[in-house]
N, C-alpha and C. Protein backbone atom coordinates (compact mmCIF):
# COMPACT_ATOMS: atom_id res chain seq x y z
N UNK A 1 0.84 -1.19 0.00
CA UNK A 1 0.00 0.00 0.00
C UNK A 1 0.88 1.25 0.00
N UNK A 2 1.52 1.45 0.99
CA UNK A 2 2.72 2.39 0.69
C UNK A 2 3.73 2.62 -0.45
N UNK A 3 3.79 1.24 -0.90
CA UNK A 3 4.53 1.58 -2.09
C UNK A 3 4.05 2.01 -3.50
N UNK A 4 2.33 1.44 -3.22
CA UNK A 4 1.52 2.30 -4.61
C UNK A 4 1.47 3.71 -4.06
N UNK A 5 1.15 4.11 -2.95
CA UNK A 5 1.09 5.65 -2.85
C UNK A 5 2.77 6.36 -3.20
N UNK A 6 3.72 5.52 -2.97
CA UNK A 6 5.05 6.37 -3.18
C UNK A 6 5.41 6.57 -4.66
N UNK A 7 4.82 5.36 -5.48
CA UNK A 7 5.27 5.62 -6.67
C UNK A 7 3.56 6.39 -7.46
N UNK A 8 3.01 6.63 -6.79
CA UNK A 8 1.40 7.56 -7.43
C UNK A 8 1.78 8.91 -6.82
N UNK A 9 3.04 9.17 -6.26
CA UNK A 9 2.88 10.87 -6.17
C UNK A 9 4.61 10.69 -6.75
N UNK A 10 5.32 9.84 -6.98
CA UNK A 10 6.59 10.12 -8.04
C UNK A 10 6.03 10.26 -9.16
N UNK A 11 4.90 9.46 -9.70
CA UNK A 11 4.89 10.21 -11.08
C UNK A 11 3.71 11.26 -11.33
N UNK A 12 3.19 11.76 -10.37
CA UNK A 12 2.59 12.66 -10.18
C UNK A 12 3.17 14.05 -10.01
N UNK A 13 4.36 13.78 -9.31
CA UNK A 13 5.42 15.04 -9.46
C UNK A 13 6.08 14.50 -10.34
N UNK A 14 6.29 14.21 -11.27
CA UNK A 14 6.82 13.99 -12.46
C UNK A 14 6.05 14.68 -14.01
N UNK A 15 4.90 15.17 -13.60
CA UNK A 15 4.05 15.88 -14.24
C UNK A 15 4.17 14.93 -15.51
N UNK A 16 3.85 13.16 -15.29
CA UNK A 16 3.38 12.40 -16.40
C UNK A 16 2.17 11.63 -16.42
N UNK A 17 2.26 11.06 -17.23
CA UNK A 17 0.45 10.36 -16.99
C UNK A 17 0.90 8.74 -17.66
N UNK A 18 0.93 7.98 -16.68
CA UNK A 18 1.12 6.25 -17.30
C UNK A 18 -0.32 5.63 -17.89
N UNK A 19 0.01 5.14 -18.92
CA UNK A 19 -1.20 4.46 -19.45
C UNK A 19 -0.76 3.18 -20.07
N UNK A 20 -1.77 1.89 -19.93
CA UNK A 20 -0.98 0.77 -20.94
C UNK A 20 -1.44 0.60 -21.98
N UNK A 21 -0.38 0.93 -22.67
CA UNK A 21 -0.10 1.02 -24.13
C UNK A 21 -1.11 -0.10 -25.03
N UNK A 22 -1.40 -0.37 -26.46
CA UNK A 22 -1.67 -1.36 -26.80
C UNK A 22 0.01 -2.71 -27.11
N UNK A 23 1.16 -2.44 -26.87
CA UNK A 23 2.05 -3.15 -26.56
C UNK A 23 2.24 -3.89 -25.57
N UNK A 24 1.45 -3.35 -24.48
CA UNK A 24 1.82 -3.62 -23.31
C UNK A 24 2.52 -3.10 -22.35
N UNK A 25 3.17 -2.16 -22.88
CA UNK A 25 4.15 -1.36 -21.90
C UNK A 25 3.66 -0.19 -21.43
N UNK A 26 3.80 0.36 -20.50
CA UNK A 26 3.76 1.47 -19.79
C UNK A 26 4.74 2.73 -20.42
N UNK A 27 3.70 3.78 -21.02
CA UNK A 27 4.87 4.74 -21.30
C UNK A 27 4.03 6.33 -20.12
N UNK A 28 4.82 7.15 -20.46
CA UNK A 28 4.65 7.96 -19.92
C UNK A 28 4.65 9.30 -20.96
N UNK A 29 3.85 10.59 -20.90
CA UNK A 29 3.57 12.12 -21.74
C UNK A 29 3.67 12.87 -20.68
N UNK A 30 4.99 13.64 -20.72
CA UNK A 30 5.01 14.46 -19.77
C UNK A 30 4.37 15.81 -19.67
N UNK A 31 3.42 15.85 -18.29
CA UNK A 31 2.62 16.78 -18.74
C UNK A 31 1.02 17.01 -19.04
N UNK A 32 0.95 15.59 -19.32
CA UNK A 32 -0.59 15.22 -19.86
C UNK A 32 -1.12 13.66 -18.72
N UNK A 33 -1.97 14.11 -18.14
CA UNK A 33 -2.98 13.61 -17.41
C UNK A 33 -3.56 12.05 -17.88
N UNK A 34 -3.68 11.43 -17.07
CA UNK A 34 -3.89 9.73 -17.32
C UNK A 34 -5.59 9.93 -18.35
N UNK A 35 -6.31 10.62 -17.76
CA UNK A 35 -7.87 10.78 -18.34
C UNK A 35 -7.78 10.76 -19.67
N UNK A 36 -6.67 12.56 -19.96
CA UNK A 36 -6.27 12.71 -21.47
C UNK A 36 -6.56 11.51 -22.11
N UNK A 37 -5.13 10.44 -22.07
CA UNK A 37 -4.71 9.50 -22.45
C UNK A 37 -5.45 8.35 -23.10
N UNK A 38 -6.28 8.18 -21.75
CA UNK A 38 -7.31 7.23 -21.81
C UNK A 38 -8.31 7.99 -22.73
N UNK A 39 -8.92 8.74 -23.07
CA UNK A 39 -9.78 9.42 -23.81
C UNK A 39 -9.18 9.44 -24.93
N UNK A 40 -7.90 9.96 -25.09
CA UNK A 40 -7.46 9.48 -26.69
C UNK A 40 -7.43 8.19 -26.86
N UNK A 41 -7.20 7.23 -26.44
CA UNK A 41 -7.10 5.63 -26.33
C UNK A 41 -8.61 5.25 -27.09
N UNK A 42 -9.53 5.30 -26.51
CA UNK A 42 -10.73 5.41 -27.00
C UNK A 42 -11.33 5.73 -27.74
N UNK A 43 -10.88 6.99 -28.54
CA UNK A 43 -11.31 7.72 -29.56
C UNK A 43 -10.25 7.24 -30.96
N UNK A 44 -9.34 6.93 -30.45
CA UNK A 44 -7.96 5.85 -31.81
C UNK A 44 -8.94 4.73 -31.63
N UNK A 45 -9.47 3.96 -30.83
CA UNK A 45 -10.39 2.88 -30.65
C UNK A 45 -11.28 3.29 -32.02
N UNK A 46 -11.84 4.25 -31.63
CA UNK A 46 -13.07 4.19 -31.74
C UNK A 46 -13.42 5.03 -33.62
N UNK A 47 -12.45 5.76 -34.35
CA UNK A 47 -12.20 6.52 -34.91
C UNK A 47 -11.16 6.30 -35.93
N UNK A 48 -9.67 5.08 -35.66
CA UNK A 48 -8.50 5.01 -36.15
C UNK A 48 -8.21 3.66 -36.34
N UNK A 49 -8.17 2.61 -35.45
CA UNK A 49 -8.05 1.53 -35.61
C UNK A 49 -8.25 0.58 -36.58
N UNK A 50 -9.78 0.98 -37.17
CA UNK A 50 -10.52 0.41 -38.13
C UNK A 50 -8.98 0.45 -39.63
N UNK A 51 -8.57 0.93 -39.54
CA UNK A 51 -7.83 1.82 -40.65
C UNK A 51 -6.24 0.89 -40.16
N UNK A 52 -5.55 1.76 -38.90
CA UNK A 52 -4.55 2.25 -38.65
C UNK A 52 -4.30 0.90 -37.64
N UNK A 53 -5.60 -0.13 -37.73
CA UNK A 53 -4.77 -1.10 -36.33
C UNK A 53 -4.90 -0.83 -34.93
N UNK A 54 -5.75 -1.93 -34.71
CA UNK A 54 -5.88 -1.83 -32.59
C UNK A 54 -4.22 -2.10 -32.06
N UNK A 55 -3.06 -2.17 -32.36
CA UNK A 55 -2.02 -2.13 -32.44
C UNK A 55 -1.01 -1.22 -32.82
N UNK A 56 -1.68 0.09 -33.36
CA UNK A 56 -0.97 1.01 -34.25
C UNK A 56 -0.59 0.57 -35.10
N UNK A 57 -0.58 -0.81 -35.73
CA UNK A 57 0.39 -1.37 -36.80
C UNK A 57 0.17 -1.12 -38.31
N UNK A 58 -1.19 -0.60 -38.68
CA UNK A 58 -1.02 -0.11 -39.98
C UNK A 58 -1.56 -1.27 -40.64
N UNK A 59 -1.83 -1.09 -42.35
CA UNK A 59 -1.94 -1.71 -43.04
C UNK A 59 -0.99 -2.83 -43.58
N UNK A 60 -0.91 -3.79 -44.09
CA UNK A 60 0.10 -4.69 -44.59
C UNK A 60 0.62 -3.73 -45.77
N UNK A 61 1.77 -4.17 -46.61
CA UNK A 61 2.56 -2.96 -47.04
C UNK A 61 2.24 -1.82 -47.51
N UNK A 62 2.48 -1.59 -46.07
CA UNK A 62 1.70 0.26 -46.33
C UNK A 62 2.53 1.45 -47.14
N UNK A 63 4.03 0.90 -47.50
CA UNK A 63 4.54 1.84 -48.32
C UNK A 63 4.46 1.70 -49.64
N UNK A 64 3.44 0.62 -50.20
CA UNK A 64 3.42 0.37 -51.47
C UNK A 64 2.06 0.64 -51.98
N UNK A 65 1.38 1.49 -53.53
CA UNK A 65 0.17 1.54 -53.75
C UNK A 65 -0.60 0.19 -54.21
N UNK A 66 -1.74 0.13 -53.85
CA UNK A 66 -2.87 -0.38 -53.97
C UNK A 66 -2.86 -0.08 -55.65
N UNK A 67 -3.69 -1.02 -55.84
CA UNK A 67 -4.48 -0.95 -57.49
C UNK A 67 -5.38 0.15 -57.93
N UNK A 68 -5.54 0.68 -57.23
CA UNK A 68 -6.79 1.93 -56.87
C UNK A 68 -5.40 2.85 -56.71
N UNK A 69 -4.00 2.78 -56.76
CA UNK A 69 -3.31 4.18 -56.47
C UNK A 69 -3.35 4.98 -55.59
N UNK A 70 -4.07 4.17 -54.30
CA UNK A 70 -3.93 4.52 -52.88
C UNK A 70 -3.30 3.69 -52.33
N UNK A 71 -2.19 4.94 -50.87
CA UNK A 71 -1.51 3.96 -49.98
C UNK A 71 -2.17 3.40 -49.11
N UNK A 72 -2.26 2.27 -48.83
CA UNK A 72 -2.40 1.66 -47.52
C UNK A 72 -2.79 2.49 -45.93
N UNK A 73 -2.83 2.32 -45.15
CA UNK A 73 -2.75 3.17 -44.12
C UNK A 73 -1.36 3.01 -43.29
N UNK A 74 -0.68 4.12 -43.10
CA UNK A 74 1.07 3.41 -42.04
C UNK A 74 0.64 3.42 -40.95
N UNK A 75 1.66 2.95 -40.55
CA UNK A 75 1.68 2.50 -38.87
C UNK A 75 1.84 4.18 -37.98
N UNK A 76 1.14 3.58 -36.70
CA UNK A 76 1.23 5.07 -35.80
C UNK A 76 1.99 4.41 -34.94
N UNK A 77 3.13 2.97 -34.82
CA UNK A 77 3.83 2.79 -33.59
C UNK A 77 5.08 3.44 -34.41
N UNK A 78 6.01 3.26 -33.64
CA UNK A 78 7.60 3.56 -33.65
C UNK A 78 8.00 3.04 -35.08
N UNK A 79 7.41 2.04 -36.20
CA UNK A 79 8.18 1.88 -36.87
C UNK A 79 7.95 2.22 -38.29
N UNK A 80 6.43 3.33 -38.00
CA UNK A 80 5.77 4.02 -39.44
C UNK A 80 6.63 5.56 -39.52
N UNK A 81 6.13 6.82 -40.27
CA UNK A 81 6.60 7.99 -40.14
C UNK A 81 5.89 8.61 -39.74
N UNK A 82 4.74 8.56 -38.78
CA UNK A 82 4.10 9.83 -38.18
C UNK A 82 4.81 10.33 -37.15
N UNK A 83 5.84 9.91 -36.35
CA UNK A 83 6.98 10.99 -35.35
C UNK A 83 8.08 11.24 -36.67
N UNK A 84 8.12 11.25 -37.94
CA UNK A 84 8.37 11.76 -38.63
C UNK A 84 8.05 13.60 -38.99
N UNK A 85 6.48 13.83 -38.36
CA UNK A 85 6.22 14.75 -38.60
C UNK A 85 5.55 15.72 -37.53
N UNK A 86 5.78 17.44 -36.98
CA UNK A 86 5.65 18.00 -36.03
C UNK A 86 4.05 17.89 -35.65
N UNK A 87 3.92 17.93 -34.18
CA UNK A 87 2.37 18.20 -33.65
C UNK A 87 1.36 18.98 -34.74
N UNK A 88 2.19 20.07 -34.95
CA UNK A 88 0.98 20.67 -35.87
C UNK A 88 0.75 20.22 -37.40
N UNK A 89 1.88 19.54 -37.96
CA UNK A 89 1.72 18.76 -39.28
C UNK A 89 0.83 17.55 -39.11
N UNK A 90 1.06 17.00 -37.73
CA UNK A 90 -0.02 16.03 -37.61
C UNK A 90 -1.66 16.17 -36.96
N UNK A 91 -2.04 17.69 -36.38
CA UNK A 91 -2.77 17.72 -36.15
C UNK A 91 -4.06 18.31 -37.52
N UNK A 92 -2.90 19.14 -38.34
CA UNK A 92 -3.83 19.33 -39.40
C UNK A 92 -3.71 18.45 -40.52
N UNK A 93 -3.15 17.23 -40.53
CA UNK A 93 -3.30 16.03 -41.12
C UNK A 93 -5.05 15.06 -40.94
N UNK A 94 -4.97 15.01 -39.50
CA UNK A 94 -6.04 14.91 -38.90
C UNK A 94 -7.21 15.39 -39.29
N UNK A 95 -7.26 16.83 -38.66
CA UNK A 95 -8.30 17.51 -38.70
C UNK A 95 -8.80 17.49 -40.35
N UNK A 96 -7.91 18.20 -41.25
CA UNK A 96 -8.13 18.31 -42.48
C UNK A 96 -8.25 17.27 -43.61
N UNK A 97 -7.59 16.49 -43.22
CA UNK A 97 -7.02 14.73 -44.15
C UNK A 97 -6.25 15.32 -45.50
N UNK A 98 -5.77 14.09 -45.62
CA UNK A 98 -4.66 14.71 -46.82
C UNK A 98 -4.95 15.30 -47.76
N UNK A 99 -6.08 14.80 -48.58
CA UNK A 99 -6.76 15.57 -50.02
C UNK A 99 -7.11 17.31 -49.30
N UNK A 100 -7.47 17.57 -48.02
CA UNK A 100 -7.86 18.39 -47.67
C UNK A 100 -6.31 19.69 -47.54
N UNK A 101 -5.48 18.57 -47.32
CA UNK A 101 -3.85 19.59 -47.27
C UNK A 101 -3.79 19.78 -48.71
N UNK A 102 -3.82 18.33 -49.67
CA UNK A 102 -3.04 18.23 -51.39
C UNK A 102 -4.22 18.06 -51.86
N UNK A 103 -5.12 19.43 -52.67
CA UNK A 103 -6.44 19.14 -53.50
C UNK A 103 -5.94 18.24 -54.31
N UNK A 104 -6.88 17.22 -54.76
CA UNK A 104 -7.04 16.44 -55.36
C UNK A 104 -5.87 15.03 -55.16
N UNK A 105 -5.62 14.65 -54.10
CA UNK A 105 -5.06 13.39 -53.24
C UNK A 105 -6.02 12.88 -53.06
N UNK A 106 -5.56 11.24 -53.70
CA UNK A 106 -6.39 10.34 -53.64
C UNK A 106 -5.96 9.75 -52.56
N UNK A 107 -6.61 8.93 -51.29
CA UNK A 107 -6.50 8.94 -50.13
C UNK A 107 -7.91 7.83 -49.67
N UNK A 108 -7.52 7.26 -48.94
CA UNK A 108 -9.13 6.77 -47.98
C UNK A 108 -9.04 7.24 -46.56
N UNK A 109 -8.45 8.46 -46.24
CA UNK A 109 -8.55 8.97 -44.94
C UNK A 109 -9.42 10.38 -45.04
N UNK A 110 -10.29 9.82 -44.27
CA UNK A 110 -11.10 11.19 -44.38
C UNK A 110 -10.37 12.60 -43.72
N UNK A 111 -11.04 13.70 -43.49
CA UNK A 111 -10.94 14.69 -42.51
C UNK A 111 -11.74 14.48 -41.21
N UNK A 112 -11.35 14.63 -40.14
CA UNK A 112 -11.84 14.46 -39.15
C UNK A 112 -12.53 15.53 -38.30
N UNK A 113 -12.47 17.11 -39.02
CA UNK A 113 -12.34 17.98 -38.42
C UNK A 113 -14.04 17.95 -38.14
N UNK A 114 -14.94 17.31 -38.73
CA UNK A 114 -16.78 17.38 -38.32
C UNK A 114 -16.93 16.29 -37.85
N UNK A 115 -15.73 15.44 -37.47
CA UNK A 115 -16.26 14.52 -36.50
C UNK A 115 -15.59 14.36 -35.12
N UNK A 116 -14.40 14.85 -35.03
CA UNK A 116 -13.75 15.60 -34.03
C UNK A 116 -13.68 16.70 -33.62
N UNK A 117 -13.72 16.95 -32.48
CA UNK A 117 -13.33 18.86 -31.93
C UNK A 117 -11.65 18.82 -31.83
N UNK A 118 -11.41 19.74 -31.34
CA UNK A 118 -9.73 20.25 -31.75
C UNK A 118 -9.18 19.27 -30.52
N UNK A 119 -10.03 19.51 -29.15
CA UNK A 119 -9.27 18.25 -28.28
C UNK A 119 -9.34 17.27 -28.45
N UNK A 120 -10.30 17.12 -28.69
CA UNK A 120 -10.18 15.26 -29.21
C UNK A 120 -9.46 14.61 -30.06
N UNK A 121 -9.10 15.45 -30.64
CA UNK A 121 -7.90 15.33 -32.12
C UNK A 121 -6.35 15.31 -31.34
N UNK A 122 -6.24 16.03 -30.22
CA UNK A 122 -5.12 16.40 -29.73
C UNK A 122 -4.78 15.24 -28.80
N UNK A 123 -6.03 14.70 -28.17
CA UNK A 123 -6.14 13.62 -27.20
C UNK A 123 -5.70 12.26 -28.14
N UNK A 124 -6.01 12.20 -29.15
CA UNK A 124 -5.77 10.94 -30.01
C UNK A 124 -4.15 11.08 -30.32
N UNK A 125 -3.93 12.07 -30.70
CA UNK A 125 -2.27 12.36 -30.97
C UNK A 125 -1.76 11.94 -29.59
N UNK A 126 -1.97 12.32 -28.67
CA UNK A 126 -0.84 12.50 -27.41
C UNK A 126 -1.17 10.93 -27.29
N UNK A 127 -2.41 10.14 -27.41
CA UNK A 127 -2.44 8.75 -26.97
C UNK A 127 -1.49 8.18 -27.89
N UNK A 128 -1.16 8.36 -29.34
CA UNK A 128 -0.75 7.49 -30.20
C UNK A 128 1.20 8.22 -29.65
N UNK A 129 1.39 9.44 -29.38
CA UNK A 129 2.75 9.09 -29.11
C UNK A 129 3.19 8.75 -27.92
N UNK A 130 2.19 8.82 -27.10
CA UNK A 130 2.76 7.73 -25.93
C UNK A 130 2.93 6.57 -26.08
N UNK A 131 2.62 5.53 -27.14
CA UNK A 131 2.75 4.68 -27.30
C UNK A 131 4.70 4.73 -28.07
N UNK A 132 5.14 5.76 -27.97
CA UNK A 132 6.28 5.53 -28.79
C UNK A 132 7.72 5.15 -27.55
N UNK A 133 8.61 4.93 -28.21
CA UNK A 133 9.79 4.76 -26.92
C UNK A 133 10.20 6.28 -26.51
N UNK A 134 10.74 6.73 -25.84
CA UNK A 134 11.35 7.69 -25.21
C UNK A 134 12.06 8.71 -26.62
N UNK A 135 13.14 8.20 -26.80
CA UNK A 135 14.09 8.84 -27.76
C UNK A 135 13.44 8.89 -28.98
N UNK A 136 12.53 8.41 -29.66
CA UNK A 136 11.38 8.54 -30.96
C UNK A 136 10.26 9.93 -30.39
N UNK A 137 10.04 9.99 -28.78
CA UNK A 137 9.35 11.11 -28.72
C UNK A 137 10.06 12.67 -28.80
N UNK A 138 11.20 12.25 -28.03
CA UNK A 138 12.39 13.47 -28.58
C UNK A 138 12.45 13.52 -29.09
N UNK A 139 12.77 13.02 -30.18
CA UNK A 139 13.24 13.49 -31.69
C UNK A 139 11.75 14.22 -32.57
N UNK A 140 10.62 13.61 -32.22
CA UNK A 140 9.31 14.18 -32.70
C UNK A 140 9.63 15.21 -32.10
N UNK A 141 9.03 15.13 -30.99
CA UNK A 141 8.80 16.52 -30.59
C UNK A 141 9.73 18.21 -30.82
N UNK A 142 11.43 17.41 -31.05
CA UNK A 142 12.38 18.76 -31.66
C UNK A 142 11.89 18.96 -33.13
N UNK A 143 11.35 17.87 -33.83
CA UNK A 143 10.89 18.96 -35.09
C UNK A 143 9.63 19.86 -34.71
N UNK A 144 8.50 19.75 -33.62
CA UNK A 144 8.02 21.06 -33.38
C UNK A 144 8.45 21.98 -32.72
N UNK A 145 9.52 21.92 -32.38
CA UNK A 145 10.31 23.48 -31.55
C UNK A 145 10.91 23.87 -32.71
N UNK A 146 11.45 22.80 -33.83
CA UNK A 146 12.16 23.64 -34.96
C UNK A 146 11.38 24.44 -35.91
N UNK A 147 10.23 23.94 -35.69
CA UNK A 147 8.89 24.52 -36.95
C UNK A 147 8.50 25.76 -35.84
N UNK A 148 8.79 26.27 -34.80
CA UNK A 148 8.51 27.15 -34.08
C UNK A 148 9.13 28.18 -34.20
N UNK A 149 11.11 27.99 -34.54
CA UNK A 149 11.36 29.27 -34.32
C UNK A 149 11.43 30.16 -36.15
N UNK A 150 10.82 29.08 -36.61
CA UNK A 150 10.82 30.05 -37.97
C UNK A 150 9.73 31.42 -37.81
């Protein structure tokens, strides 16, 4: 009993939020609240999966086109390119969907922006990079400080 309360106010002053992953592992978003988490968890459930994998794992070869001249869907774990690209490249990926960034991209990802609000979009992001290792979230996250100081 003492030792769940010692380690529920270490990572509480740690300003992180543990959630288990669909891997299995425990990661941590520093900063962002277990609820967040779980609410994005639910909404990738509920919204992404169908597509993107109750696993993050993506479509089977997702870097190659389909007969139809659409890609596949990639992976949202550690081994697709979405920590390839900054918070805000991926939030208006989201919100907007690709044809909505590149008129006339052929695509099977919709826009999400009339079926999501802006947090809920944000909640699904922070769930899918907590699922990443440590040093994959650093490196994401310095391309949005670099897209900042322009």
């Amino acid at each position: 009993m003492l030792l769940a309360a010692g380690l529920a106010g270490l990572v509480a002053s740690l300003g992180g939020a543990w959630l288990l992953t669909p891997g299995g592992q425990n990661r941590t978003v520093a900063g962002v609240d277990a609820a967040t988490l779980a609410r994005g968890q639910q909404l990738y459930t509920q919204h992404c999966a169908s597509c993107h994998g109750a696993e993050l794992e993506g479509q089977p070869n997702w870097r190659q086109r389909r007969a139809d001249g659409r890609l596949p869907a990639p992976p949202h774990d550690a081994s697709g390119h979405t920590w390839h690209h900054s918070d805000a490249q991926l939030f208006e990926l989201t919100k907007r969907g690709p044809a909505g960034l590149v008129p006339g991209y052929e695509t099977d990802m919709p826009a999400f922006g009339d079926v999501l609000d802006d947090k809920q979009i944000r909640a699904v992001l922070l769930f899918i990079k907590s699922t990443w290792p440590a040093d994959i979230r650093a490196r994401q996250e310095a391309l949005g400080t670099a897209g900042q100081r322009r």
